[in-house]
N, C-alpha and C. Protein backbone atom coordinates (compact mmCIF):
# COMPACT_ATOMS: atom_id res chain seq x y z
N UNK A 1 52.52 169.33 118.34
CA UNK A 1 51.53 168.94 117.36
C UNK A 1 50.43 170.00 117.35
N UNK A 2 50.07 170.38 116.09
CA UNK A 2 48.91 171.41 116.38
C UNK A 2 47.87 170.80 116.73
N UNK A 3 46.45 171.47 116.67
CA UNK A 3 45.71 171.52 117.04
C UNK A 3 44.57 170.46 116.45
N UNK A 4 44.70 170.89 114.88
CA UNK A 4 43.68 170.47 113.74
C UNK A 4 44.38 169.17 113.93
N UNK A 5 45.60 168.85 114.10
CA UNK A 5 46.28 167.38 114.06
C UNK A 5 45.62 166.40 115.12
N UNK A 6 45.59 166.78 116.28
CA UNK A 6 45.26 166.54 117.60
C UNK A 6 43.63 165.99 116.98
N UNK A 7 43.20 166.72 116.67
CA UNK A 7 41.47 167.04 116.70
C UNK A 7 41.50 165.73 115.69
N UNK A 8 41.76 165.53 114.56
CA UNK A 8 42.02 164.85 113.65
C UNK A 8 42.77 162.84 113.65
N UNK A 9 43.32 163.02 114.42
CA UNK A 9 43.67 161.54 115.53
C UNK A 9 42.70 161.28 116.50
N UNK A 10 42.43 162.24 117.33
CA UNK A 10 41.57 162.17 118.46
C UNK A 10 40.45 161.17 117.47
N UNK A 11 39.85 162.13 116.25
CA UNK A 11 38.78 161.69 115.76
C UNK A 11 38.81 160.28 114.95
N UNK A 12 40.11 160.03 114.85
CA UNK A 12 40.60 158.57 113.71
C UNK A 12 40.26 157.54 115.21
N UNK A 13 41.05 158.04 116.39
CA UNK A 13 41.03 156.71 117.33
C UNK A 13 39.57 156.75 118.14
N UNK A 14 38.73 157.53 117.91
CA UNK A 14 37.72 156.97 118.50
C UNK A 14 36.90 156.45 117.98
N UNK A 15 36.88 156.68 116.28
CA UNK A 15 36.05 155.62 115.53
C UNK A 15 36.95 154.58 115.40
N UNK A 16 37.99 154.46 115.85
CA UNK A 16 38.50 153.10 115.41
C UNK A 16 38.30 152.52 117.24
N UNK A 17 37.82 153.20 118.28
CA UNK A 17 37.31 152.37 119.48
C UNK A 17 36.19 151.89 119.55
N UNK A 18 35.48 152.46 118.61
CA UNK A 18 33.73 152.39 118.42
C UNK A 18 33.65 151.43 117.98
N UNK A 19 34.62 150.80 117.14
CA UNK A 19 34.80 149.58 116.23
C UNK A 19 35.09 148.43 117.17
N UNK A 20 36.06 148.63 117.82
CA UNK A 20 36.70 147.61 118.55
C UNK A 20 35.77 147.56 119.65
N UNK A 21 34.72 148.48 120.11
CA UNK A 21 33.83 148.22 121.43
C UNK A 21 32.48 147.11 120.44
N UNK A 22 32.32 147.57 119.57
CA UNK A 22 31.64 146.14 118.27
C UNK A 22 32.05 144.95 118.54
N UNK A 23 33.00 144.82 118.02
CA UNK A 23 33.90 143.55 117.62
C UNK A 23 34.22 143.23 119.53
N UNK A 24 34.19 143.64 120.16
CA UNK A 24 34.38 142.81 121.80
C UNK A 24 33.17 142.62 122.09
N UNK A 25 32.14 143.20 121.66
CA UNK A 25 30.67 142.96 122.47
C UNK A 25 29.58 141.77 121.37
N UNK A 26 30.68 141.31 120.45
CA UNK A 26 30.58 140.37 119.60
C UNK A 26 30.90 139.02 120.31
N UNK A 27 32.24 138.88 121.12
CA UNK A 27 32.65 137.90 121.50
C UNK A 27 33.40 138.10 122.62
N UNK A 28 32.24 138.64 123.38
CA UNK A 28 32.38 139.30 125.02
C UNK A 28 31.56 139.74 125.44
N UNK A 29 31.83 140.04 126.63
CA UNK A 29 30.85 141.06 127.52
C UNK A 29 31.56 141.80 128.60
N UNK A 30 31.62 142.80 128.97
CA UNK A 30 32.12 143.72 130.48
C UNK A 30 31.84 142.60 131.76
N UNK A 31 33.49 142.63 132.01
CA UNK A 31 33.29 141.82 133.65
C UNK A 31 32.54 142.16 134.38
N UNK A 32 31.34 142.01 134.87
CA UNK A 32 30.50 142.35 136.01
C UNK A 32 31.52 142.38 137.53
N UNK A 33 32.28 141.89 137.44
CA UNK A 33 33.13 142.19 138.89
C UNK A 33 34.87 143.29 138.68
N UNK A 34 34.85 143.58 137.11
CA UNK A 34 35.74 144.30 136.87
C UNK A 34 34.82 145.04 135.70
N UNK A 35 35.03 145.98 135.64
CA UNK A 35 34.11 147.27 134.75
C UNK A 35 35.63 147.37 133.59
N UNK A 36 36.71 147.21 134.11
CA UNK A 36 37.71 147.41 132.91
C UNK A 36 38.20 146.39 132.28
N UNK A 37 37.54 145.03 132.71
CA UNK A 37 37.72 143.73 131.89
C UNK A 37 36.56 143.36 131.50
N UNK A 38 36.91 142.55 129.98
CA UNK A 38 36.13 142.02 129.14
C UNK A 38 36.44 140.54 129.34
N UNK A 39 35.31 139.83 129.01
CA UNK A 39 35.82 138.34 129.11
C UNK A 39 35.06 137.92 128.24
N UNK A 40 35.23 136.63 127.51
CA UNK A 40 34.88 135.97 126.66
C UNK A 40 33.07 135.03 126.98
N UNK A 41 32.14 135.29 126.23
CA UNK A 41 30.76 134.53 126.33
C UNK A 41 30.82 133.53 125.47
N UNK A 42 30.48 132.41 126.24
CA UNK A 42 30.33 131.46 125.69
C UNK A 42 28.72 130.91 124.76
N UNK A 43 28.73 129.89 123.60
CA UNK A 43 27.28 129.91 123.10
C UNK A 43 26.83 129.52 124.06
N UNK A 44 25.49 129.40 124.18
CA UNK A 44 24.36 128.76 125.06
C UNK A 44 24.06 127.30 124.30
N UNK A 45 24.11 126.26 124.68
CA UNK A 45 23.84 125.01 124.45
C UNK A 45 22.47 124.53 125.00
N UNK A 46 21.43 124.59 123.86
CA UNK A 46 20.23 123.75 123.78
C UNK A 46 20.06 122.53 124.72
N UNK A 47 18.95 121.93 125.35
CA UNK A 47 19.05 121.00 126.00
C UNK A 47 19.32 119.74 124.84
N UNK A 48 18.81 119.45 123.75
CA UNK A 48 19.65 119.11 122.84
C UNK A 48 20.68 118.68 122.38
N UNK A 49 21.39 120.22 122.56
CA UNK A 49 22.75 119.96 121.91
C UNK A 49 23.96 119.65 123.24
N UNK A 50 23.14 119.62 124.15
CA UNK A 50 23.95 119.34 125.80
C UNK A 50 24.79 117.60 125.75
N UNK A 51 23.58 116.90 124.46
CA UNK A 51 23.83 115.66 124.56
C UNK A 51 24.48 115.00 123.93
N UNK A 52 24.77 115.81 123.02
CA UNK A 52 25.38 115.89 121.31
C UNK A 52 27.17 116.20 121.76
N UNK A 53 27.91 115.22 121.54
CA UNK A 53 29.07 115.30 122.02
C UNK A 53 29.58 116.32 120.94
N UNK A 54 29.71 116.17 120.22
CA UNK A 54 30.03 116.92 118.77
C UNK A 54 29.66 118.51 118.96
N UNK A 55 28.84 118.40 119.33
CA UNK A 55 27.52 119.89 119.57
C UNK A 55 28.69 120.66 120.68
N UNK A 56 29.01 120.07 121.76
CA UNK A 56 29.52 120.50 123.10
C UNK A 56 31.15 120.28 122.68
N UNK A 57 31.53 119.89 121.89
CA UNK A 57 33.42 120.52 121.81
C UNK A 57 33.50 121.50 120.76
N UNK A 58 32.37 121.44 120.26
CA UNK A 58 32.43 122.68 119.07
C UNK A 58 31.94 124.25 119.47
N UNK A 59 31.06 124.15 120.68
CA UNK A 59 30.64 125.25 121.60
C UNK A 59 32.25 125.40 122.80
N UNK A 60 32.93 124.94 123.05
CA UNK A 60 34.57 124.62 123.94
C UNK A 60 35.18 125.15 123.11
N UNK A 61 35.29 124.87 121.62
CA UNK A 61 36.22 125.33 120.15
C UNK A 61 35.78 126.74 120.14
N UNK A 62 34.50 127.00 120.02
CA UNK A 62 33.86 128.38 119.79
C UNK A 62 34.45 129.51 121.12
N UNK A 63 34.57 128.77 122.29
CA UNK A 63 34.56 129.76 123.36
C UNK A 63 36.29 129.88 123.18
N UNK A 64 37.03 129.39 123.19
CA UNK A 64 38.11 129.48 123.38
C UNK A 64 38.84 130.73 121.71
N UNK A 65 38.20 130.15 120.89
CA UNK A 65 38.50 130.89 119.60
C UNK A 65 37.76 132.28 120.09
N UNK A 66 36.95 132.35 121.04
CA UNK A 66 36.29 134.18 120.83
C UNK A 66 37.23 134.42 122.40
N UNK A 67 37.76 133.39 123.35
CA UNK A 67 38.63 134.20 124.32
C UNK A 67 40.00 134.92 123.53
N UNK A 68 40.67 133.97 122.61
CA UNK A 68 41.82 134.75 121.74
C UNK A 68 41.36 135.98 120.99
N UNK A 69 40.02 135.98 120.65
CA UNK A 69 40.15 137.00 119.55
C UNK A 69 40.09 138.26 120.80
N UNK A 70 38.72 138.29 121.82
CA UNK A 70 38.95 138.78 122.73
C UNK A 70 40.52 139.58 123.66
N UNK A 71 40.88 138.19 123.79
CA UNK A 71 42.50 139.03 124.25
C UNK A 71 42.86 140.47 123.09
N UNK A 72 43.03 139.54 122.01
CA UNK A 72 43.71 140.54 121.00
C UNK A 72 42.90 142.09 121.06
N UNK A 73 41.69 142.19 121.07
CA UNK A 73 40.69 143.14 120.53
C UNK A 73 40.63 143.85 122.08
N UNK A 74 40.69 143.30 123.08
CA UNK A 74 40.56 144.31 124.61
C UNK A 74 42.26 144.90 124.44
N UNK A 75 43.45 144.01 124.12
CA UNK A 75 45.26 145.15 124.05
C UNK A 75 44.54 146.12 123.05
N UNK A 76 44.02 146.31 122.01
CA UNK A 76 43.91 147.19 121.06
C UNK A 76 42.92 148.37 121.80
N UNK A 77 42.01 148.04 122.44
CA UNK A 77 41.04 148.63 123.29
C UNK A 77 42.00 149.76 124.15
N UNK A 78 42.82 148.85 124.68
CA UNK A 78 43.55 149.54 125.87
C UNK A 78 44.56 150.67 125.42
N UNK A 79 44.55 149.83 124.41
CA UNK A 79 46.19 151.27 123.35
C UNK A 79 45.32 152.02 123.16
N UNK A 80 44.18 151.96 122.71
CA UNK A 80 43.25 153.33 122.34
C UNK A 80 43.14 153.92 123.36
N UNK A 81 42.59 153.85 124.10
CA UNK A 81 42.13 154.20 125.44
C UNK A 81 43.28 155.24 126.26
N UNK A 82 44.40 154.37 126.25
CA UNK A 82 45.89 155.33 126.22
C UNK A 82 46.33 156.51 125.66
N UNK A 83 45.86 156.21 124.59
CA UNK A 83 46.50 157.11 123.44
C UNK A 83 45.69 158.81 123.54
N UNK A 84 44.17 157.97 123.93
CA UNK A 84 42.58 159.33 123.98
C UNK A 84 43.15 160.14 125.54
N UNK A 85 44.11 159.21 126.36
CA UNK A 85 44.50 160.15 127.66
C UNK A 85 45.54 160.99 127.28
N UNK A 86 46.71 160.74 126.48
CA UNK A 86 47.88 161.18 125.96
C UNK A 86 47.11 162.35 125.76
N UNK A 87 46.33 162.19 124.56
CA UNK A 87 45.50 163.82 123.75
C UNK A 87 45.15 164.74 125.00
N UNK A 88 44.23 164.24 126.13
CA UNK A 88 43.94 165.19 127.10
C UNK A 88 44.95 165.09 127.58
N UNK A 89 46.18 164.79 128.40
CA UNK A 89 47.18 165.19 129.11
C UNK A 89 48.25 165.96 128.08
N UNK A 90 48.10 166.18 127.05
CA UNK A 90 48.74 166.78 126.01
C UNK A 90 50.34 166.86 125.79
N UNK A 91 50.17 165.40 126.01
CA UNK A 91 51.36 164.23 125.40
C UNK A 91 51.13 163.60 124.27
N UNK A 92 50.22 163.37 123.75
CA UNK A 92 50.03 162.58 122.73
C UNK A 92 50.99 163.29 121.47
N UNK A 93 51.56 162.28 120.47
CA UNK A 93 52.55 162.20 119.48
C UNK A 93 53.97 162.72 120.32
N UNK A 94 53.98 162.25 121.43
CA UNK A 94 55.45 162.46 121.84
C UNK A 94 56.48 160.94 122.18
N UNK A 95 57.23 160.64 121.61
CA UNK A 95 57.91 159.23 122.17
C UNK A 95 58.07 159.22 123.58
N UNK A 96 57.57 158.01 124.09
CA UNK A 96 57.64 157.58 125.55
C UNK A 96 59.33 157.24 125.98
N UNK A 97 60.15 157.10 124.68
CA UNK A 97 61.47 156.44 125.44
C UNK A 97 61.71 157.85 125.39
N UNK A 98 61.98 158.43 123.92
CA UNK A 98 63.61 159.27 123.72
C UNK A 98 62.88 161.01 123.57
N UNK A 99 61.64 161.13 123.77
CA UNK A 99 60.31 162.52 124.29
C UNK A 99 60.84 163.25 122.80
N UNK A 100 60.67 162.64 121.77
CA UNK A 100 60.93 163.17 120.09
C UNK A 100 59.56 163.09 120.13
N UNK A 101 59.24 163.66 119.26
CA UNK A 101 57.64 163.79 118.34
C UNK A 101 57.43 162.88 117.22
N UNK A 102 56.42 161.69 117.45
CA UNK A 102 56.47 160.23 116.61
C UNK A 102 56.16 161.09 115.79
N UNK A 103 56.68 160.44 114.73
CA UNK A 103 56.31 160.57 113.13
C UNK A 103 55.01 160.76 112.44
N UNK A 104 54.87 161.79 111.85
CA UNK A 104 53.05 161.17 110.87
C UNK A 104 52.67 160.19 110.53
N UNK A 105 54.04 159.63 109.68
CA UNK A 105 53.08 158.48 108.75
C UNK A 105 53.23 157.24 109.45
N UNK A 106 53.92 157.15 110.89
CA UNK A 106 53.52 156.70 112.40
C UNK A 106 52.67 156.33 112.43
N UNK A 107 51.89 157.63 112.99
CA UNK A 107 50.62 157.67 113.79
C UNK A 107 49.66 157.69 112.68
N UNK A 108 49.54 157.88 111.39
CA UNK A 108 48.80 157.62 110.55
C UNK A 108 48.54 156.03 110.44
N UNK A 109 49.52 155.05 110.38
CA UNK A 109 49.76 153.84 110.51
C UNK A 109 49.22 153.32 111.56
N UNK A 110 49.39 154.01 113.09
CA UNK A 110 48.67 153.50 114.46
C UNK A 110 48.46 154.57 115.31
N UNK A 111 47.77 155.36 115.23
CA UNK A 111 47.24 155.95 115.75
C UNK A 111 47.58 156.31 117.03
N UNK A 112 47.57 155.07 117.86
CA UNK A 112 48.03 155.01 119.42
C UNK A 112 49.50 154.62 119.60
N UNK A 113 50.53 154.62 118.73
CA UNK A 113 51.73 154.50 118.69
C UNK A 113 52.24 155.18 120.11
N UNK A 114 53.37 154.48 120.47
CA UNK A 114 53.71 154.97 121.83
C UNK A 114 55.15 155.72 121.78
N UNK A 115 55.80 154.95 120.84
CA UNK A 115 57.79 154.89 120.30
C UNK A 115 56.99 155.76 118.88
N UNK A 116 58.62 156.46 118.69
CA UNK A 116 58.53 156.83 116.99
C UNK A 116 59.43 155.32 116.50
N UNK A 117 59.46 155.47 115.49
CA UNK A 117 60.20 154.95 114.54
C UNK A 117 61.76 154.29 115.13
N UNK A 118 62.50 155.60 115.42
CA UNK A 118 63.59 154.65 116.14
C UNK A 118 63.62 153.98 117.27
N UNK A 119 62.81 154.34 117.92
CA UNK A 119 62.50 153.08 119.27
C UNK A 119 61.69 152.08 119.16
N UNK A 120 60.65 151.64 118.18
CA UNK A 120 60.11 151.07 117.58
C UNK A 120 60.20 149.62 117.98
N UNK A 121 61.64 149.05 117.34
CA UNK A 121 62.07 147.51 117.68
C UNK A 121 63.17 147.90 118.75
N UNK A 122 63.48 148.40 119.52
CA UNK A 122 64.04 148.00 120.62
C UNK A 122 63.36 147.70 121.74
């Protein structure tokens, strides 16, 4: 892969990490006992709304709906994160099964793609 290509992904997946470090620090925070896990914050419940049965399964509904989105948004985190080592170990756009050179409109599609095309669904 040349160079300008490299430079050019590099630059697609780190604004698309900048995004995803948004969207986790939306409905998360950095594990204080793991620096490479994110975990889900829950709302803060009013003394109020502590009493309010309604108030308190809808703050349970809320935490659990931002741990899923969480999951999803820290795998995407991590493929990025992968993909920005590939570029410095200067592997990146090479297939991990069959060591072919993934496709453009691949990695245009995902950036952090790991398989080309034919390894894809196996």
């Amino acid at each position: 892969m040349e160079n300008k290509d490299l430079e050019y992904f590099k630059t697609k997946l780190e604004s698309e990490l900048q995004e995803i470090i948004k969207e986790l620090q939306h409905v998360g925070r950095i594990n204080p006992d793991n620096p490479k896990d994110w975990e889900a914050t829950p709302d803060h419940l009013s003394e109020e709304e502590r009493t309010d049965e309604n108030e308190v399964a809808d703050k349970i509904e809320g935490f659990e709906s931002n741990t899923a989105i969480l999951k999803q948004l820290e795998i995407r985190f991590n493929e990025i994160k992968s993909a920005l080592e590939r570029i410095e170990k200067g592997t990146y756009g090479m297939c991990e099964v069959s060591k072919k050179e993934i496709e453009r409109d691949r990695l245009e599609a995902n950036p952090a793609a790991r398989t080309c095309k034919a390894e894809m669904n196996n």
